[in-house]
N, C-alpha and C. Protein backbone atom coordinates (compact mmCIF):
# COMPACT_ATOMS: atom_id res chain seq x y z
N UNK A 1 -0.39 21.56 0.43
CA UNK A 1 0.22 20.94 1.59
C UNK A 1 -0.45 19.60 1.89
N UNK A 2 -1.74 19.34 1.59
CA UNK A 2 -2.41 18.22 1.83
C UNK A 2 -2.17 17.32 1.11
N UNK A 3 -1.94 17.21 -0.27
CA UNK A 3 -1.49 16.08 -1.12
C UNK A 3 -0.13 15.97 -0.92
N UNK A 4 1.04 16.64 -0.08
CA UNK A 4 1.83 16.47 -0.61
C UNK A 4 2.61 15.51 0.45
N UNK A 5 1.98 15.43 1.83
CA UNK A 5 2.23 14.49 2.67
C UNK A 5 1.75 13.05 2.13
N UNK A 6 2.52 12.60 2.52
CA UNK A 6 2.14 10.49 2.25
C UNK A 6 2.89 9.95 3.46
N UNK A 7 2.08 9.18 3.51
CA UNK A 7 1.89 8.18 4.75
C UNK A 7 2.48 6.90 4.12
N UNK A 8 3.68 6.01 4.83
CA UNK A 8 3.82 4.61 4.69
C UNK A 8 3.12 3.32 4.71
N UNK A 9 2.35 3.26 3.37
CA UNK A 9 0.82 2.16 3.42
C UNK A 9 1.32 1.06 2.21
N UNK A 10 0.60 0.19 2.43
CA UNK A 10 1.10 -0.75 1.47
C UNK A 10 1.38 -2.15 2.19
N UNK A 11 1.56 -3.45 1.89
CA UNK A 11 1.76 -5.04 2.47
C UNK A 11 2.69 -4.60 3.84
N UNK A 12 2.29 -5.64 4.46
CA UNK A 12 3.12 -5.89 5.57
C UNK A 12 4.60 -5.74 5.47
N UNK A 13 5.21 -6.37 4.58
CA UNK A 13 6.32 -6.93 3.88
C UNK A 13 6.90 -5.88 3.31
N UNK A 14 6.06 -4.56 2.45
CA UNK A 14 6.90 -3.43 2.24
C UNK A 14 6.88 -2.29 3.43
N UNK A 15 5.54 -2.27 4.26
CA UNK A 15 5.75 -1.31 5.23
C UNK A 15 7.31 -1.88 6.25
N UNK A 16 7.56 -3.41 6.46
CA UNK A 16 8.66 -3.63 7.11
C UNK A 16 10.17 -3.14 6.48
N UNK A 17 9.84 -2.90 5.07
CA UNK A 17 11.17 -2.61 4.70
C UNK A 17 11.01 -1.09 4.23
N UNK A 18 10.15 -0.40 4.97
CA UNK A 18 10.70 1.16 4.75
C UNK A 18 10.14 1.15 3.34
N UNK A 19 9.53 0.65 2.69
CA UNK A 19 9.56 1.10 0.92
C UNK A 19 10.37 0.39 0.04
N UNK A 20 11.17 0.12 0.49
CA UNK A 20 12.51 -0.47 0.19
C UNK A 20 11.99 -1.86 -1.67
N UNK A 21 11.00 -2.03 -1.58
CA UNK A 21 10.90 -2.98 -2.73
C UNK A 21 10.19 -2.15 -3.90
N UNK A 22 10.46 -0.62 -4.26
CA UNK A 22 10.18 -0.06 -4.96
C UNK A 22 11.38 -0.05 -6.41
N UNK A 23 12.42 -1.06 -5.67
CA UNK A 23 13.58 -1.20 -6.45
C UNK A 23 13.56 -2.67 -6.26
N UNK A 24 13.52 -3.11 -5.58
CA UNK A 24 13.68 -4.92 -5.22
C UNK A 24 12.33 -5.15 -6.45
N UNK A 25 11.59 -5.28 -5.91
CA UNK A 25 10.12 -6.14 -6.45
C UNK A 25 9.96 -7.19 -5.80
N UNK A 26 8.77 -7.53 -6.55
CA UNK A 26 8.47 -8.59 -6.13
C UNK A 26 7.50 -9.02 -4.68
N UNK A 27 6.78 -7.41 -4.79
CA UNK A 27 5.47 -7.04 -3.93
C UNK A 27 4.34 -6.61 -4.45
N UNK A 28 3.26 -6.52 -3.88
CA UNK A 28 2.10 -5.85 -4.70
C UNK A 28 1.79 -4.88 -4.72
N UNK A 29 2.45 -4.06 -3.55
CA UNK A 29 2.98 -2.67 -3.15
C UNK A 29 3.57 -1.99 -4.54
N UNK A 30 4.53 -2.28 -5.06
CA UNK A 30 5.29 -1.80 -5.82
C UNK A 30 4.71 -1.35 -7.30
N UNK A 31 3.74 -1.73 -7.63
CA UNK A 31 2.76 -1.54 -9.04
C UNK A 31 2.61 -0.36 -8.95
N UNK A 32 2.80 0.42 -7.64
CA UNK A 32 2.52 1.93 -7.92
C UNK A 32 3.90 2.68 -8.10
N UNK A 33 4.88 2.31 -7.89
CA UNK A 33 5.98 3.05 -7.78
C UNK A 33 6.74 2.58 -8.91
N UNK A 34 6.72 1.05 -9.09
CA UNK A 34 8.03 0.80 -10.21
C UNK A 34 7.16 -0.54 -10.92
N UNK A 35 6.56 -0.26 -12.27
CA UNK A 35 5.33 -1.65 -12.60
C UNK A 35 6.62 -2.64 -12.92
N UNK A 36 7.91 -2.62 -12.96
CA UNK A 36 8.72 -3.06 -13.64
C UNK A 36 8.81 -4.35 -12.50
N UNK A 37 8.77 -4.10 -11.29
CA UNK A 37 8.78 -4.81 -9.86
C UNK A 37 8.19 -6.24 -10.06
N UNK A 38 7.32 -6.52 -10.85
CA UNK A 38 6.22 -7.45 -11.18
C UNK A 38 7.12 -8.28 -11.48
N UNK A 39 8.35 -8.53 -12.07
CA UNK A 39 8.12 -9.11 -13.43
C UNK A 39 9.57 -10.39 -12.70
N UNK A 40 9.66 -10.55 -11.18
CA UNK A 40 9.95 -11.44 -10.65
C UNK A 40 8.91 -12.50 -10.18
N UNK A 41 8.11 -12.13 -10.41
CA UNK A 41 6.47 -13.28 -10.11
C UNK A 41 6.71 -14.43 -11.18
N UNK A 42 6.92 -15.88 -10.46
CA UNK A 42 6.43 -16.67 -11.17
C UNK A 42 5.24 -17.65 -11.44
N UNK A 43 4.36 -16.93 -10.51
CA UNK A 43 2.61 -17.57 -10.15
C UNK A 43 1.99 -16.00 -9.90
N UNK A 44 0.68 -16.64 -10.24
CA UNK A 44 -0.13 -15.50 -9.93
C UNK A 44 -0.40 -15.11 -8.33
N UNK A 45 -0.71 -14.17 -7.90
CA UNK A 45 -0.91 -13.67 -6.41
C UNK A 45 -2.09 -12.59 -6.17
N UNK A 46 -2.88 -12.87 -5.36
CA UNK A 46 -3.44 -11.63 -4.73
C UNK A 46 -3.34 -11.72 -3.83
N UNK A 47 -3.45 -10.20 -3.21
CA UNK A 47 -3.24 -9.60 -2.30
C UNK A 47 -4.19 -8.60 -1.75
N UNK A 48 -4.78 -8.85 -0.27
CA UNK A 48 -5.92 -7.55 0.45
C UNK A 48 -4.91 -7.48 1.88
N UNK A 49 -4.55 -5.79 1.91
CA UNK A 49 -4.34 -5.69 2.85
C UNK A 49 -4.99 -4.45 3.75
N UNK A 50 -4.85 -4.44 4.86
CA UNK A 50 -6.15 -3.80 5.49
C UNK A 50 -5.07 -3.20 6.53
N UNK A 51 -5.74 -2.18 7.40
CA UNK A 51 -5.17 -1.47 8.63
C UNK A 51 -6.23 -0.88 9.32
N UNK A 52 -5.91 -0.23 10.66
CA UNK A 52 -6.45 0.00 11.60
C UNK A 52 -5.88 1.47 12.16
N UNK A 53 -6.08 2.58 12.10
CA UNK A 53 -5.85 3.76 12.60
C UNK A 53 -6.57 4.02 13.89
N UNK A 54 -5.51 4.00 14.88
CA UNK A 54 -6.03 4.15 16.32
C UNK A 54 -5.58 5.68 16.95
N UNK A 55 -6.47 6.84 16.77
CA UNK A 55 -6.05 8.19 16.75
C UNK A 55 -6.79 8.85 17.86
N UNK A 56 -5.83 9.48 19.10
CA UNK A 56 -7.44 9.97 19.62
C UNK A 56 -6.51 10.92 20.57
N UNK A 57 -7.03 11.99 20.81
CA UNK A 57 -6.65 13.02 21.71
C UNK A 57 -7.65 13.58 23.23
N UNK A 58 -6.74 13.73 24.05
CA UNK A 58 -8.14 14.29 25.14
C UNK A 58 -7.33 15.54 25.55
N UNK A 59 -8.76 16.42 25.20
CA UNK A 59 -7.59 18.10 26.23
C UNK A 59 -8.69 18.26 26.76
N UNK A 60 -8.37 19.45 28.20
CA UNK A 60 -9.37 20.22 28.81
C UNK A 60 -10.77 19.34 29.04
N UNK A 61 -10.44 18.15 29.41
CA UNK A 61 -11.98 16.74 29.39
C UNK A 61 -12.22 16.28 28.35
N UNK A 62 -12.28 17.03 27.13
CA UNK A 62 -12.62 16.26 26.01
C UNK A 62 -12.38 15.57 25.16
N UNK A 63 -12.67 14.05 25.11
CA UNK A 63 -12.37 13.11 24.32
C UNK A 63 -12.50 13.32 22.78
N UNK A 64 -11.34 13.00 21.66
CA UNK A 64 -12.04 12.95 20.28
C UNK A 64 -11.06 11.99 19.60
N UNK A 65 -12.39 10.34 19.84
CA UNK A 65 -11.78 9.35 19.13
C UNK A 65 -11.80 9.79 17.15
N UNK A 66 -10.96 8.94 16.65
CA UNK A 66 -10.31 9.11 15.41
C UNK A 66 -10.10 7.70 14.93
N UNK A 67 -10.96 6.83 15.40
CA UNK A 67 -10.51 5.88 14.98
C UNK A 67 -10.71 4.82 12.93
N UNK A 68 -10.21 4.14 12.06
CA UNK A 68 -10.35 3.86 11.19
C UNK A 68 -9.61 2.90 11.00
N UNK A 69 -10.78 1.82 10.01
CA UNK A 69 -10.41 0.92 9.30
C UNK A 69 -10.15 1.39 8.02
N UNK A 70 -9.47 0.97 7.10
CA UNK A 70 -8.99 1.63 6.18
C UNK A 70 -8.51 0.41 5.32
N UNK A 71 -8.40 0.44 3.91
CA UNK A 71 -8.45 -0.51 2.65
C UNK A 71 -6.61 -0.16 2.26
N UNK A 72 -5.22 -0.29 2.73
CA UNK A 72 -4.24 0.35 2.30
C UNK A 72 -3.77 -0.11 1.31
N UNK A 73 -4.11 -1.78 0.58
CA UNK A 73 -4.05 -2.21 -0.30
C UNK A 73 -4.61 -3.38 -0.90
N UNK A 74 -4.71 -3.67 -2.12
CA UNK A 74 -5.36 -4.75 -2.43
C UNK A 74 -4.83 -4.83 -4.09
N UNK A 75 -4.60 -6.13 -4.94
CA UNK A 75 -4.09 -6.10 -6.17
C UNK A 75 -3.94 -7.37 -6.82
N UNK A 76 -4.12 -7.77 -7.98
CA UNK A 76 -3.73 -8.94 -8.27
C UNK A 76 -2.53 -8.78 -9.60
N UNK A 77 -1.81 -9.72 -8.97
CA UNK A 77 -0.49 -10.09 -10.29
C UNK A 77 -0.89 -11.59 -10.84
N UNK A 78 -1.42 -11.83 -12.32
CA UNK A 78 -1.05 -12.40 -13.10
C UNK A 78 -0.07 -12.95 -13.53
N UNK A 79 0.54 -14.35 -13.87
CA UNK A 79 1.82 -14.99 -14.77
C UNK A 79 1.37 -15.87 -15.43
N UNK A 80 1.54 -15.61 -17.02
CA UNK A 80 1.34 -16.39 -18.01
C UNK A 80 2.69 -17.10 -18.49
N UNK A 81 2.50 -18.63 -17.96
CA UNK A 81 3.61 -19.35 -18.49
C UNK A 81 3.93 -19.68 -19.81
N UNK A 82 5.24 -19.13 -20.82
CA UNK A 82 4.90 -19.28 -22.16
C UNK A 82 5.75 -20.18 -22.56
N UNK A 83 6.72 -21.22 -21.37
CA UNK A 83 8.18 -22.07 -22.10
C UNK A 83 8.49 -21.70 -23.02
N UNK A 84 9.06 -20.79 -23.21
CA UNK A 84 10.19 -20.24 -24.12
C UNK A 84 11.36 -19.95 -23.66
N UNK A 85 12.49 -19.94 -24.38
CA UNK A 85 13.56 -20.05 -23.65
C UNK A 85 14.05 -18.16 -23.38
N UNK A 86 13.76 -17.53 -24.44
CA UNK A 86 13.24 -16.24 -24.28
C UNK A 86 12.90 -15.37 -23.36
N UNK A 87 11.55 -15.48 -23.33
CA UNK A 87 10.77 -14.92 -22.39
C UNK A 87 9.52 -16.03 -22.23
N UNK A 88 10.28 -16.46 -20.63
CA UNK A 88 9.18 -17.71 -19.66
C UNK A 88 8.27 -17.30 -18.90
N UNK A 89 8.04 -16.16 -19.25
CA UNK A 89 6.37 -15.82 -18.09
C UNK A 89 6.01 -14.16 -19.00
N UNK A 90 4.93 -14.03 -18.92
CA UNK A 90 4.37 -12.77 -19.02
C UNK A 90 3.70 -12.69 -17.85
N UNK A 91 3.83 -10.92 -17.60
CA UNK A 91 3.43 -10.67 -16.15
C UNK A 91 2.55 -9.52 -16.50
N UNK A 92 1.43 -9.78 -15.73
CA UNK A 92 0.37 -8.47 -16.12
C UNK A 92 -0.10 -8.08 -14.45
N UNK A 93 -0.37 -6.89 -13.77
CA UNK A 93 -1.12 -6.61 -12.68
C UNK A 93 -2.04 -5.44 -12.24
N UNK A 94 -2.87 -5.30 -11.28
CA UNK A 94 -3.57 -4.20 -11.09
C UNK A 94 -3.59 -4.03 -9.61
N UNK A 95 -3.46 -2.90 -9.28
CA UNK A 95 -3.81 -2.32 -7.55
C UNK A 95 -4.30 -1.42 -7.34
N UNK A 96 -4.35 -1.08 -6.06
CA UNK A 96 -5.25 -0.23 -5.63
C UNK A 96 -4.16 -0.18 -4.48
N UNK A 97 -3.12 1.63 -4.39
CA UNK A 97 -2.37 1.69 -3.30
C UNK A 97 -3.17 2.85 -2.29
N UNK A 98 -3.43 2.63 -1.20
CA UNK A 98 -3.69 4.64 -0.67
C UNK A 98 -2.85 5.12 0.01
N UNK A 99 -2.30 6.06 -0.59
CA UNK A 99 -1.12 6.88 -0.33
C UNK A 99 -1.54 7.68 0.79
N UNK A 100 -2.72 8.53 1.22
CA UNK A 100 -2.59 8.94 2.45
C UNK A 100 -4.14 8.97 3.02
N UNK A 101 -4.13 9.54 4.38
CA UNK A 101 -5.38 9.71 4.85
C UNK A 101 -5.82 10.81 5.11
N UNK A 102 -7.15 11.20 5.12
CA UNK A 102 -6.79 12.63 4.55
C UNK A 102 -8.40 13.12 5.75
N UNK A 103 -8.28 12.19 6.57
CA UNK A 103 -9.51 12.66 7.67
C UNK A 103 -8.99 13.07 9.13
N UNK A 104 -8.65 13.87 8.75
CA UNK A 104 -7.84 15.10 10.19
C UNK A 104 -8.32 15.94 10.28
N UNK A 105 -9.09 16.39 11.67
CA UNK A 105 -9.33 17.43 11.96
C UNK A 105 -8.70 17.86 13.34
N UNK A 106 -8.14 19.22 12.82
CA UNK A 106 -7.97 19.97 13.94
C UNK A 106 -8.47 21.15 14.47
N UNK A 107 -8.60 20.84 15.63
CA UNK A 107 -9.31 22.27 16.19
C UNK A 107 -9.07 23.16 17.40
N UNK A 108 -9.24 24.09 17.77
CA UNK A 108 -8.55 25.09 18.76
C UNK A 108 -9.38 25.92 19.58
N UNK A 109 -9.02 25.96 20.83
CA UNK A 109 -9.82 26.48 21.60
C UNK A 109 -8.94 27.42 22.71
N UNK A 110 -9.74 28.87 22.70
CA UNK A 110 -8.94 29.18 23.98
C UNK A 110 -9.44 29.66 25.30
């Protein structure tokens, strides 16, 4: 049950479109879902993107902040210009996506 939840993480630009450039491309997001996505890049790009988890509950008086910075992505895409009429760029990339967070605790009291 724990791996099988995922959380919406990834660029600004794909969290705005729902996921949605797992078929489009042309994000840095997408290296994990479809490497094929890349291969609209015509310059190289990196990309660090970061977030902020603001989590916190109070019952019965007691406070329990949850709060986290968190790494949700980071990656670089490569384009090797080859003028050919062929094939005009080779595209190579690497990322780092995190699919979920996995520091939840719950607890119960009666």
């Amino acid at each position: 049950l724990q791996y099988s939840q995922t959380q919406l993480r990834g660029t600004s630009r794909y969290i705005s479109m729902g996921g949605a450039f797992g078929a489009l491309g042309g994000d840095i997001s997408v290296l994990g879902q479809n490497p094929a996505g890349i291969g609209v890049y015509r310059s190289s790009d990196v990309n660090v993107t970061a977030s902020l988890d603001l989590n916190s509950s109070t019952a019965t008086g007691q406070k329990c902040p949850n709060n986290q910075f968190l790494l949700s992505n980071a990656g670089y895409v490569g384009a090797i210009k080859l003028n050919s009429d062929v094939m005009p760029n080779i595209n190579f990339g690497i990322s780092y996506n995190r699919i979920n967070s996995f520091r939840r605790h719950y607890t119960g009291a009666m």
